[in-house]
Protein backbone atom coordinates (compact mmCIF):
# COMPACT_ATOMS: atom_id res chain seq x y z
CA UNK A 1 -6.59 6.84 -32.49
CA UNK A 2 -4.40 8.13 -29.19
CA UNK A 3 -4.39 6.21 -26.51
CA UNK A 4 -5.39 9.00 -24.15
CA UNK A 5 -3.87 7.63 -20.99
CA UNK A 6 -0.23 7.04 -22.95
CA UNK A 7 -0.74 11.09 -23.87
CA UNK A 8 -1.61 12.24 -20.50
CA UNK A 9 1.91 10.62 -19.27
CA UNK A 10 4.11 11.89 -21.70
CA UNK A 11 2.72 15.57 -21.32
CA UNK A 12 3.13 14.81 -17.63
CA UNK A 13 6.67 13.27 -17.93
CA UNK A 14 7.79 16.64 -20.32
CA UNK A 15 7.14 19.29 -17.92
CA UNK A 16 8.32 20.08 -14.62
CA UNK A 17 5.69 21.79 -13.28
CA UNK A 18 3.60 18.30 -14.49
CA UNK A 19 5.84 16.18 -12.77
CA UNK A 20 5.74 17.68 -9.35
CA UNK A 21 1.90 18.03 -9.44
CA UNK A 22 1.49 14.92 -10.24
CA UNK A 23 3.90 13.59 -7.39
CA UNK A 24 6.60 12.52 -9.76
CA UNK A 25 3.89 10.04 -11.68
CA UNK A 26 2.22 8.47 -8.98
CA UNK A 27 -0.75 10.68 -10.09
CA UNK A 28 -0.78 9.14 -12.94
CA UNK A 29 -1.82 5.52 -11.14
CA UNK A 30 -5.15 4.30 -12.87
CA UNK A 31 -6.64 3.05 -9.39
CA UNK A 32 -6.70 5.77 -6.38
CA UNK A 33 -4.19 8.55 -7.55
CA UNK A 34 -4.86 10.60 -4.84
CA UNK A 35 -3.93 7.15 -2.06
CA UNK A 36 -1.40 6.63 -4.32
CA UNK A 37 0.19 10.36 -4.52
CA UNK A 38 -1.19 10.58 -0.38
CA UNK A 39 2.18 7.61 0.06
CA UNK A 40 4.64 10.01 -1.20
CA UNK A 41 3.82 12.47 1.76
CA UNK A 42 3.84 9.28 4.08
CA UNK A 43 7.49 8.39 2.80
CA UNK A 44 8.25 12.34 3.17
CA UNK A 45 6.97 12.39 6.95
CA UNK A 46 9.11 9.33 7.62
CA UNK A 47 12.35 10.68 5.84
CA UNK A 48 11.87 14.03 7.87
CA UNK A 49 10.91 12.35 11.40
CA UNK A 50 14.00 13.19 12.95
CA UNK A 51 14.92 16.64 12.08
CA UNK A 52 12.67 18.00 14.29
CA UNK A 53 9.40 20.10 14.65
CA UNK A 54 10.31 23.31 13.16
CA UNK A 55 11.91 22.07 10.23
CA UNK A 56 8.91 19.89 9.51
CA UNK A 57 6.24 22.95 10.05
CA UNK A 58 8.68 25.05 7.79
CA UNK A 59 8.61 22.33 5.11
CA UNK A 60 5.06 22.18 5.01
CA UNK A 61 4.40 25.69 4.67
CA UNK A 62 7.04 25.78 2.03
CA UNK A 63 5.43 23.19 0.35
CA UNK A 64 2.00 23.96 0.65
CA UNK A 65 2.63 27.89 -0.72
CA UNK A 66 4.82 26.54 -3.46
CA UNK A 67 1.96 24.18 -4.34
CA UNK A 68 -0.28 27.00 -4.82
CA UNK A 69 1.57 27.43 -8.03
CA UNK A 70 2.24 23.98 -8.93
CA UNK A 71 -1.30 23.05 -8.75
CA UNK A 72 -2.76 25.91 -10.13
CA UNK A 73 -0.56 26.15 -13.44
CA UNK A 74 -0.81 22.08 -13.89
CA UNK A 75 -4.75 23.04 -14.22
CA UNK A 76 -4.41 26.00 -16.41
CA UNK A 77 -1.71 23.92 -18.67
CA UNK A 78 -4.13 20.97 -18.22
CA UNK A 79 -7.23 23.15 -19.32
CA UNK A 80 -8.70 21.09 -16.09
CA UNK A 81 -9.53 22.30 -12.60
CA UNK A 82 -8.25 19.67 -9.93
CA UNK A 83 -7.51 17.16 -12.42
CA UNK A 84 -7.78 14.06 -10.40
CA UNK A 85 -3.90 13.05 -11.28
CA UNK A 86 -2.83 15.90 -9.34
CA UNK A 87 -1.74 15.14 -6.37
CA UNK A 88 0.66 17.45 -4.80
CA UNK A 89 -1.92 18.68 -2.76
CA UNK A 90 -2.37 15.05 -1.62
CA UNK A 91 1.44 14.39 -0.38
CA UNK A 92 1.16 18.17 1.35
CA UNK A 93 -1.68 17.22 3.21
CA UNK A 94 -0.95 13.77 4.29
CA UNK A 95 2.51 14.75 5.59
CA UNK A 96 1.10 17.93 7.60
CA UNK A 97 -1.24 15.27 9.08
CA UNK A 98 1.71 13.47 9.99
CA UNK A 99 3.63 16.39 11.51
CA UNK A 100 0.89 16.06 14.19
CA UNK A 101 0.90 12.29 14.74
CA UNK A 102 3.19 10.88 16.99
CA UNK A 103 5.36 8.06 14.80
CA UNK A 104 3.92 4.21 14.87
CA UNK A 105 2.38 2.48 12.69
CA UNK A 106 -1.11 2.38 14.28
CA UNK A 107 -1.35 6.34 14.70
CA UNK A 108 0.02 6.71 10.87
CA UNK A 109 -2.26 3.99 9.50
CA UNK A 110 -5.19 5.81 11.36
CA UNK A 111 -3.96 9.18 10.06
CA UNK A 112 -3.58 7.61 6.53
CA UNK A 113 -7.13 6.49 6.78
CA UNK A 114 -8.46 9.26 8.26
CA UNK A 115 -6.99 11.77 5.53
CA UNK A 116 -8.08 10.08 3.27
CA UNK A 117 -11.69 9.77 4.30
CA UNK A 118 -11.88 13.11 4.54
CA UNK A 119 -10.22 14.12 1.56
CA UNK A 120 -12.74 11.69 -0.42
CA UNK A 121 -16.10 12.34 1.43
CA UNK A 122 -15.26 15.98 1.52
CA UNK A 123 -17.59 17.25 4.67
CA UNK A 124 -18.53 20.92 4.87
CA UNK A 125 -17.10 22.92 4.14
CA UNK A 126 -14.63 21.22 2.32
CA UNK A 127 -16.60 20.51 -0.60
CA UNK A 128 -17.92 24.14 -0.92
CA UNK A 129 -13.82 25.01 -0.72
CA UNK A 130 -13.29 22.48 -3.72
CA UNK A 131 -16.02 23.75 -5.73
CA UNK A 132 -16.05 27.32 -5.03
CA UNK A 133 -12.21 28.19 -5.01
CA UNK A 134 -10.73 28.25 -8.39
CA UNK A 135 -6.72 28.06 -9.24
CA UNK A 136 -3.81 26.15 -7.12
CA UNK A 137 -5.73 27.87 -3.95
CA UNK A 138 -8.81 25.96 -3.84
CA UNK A 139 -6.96 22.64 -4.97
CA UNK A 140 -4.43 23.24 -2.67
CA UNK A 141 -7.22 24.32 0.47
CA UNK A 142 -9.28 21.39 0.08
CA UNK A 143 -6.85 19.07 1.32
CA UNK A 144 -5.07 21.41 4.14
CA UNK A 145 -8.92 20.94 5.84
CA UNK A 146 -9.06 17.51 5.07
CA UNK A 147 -5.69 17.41 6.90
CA UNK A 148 -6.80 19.85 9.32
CA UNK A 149 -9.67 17.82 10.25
CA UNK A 150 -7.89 14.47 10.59
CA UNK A 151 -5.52 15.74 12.74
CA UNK A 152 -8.59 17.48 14.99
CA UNK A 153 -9.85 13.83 15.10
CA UNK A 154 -6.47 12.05 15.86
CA UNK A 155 -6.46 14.39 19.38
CA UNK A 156 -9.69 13.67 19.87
CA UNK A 157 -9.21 10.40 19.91
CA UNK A 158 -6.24 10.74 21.48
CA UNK A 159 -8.13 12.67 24.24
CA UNK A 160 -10.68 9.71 24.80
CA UNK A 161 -7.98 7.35 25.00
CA UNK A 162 -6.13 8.95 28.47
């Protein structure tokens, strides 16, 4: 019998459009893909730090429309909506969550932590999005209002704090 795990990996690791969604394997971790794959947009924020804002927005929208398609036809190729290994939509969100966070560790581990609270507990209407949105759309909108909400909470906070 196949090890299903050892199959899942090499149909990931023969196709492109596998390989992105699942953030170049890392959604293929067997703890926490979605943490895991959420790093990659953390290392991405760091690299583009310095190039400044516009770039970054134009990135993310770049990312996040050509993840539309990555998403979506993983799933159809997959035969599984939101498969749990990908995690494109993870690195998009996390690093559009860190477009709005000033750089330091404290405000990126909070932003980290925050994302992914909200990308796990999935509070209205997030979960409706997930459930109700089929296609590289609703995998992809999930986590652009779980990174929409973090970063409403980071200014928040930020508010309280001056």
């Amino acid at each position: 019998m196949a090890d299903p795990e050892r199959n899942l990996a090499a149909q990931v690791f023969r196709d492109p459009v596998h390989i992105l969604a699942f953030g170049f394997g890392t959604g293929l971790s067997p703890v926490a893909p979605g943490t895991v794959g959420s790093l990659l947009g953390v290392g991405l924020a760091w690299l583009m730090r310095d190039v400044g804002l516009m770039a970054q927005i134009e990135l993310g929208l770049v990312m996040t429309v050509v993840g539309i398609w990555i998403c979506g036809e993983s799933a159809r190729k997959l035969g599984i909506h939101d498969h749990g290994g990908i995690v494109w939509d993870e690195i998009v969100g996390m690093y559009i969550v860190l477009i709005a966070t000033p750089v330091g560790l404290l405000p990126w581990l909070l932003a980290f932590g925050l994302f992914r609270a909200f990308d796990i507990v999935k509070p209205w209407p997030i979960r409706d999005l997930d459930h109700r949105i089929k296609g590289g759309v609703g995998i992809m909108l999930d986590d652009l209002v779980a990174a929409l909400y973090a970063a409403s909470t980071l200014v928040f906070l930020g508010w309280l704090m001056n």
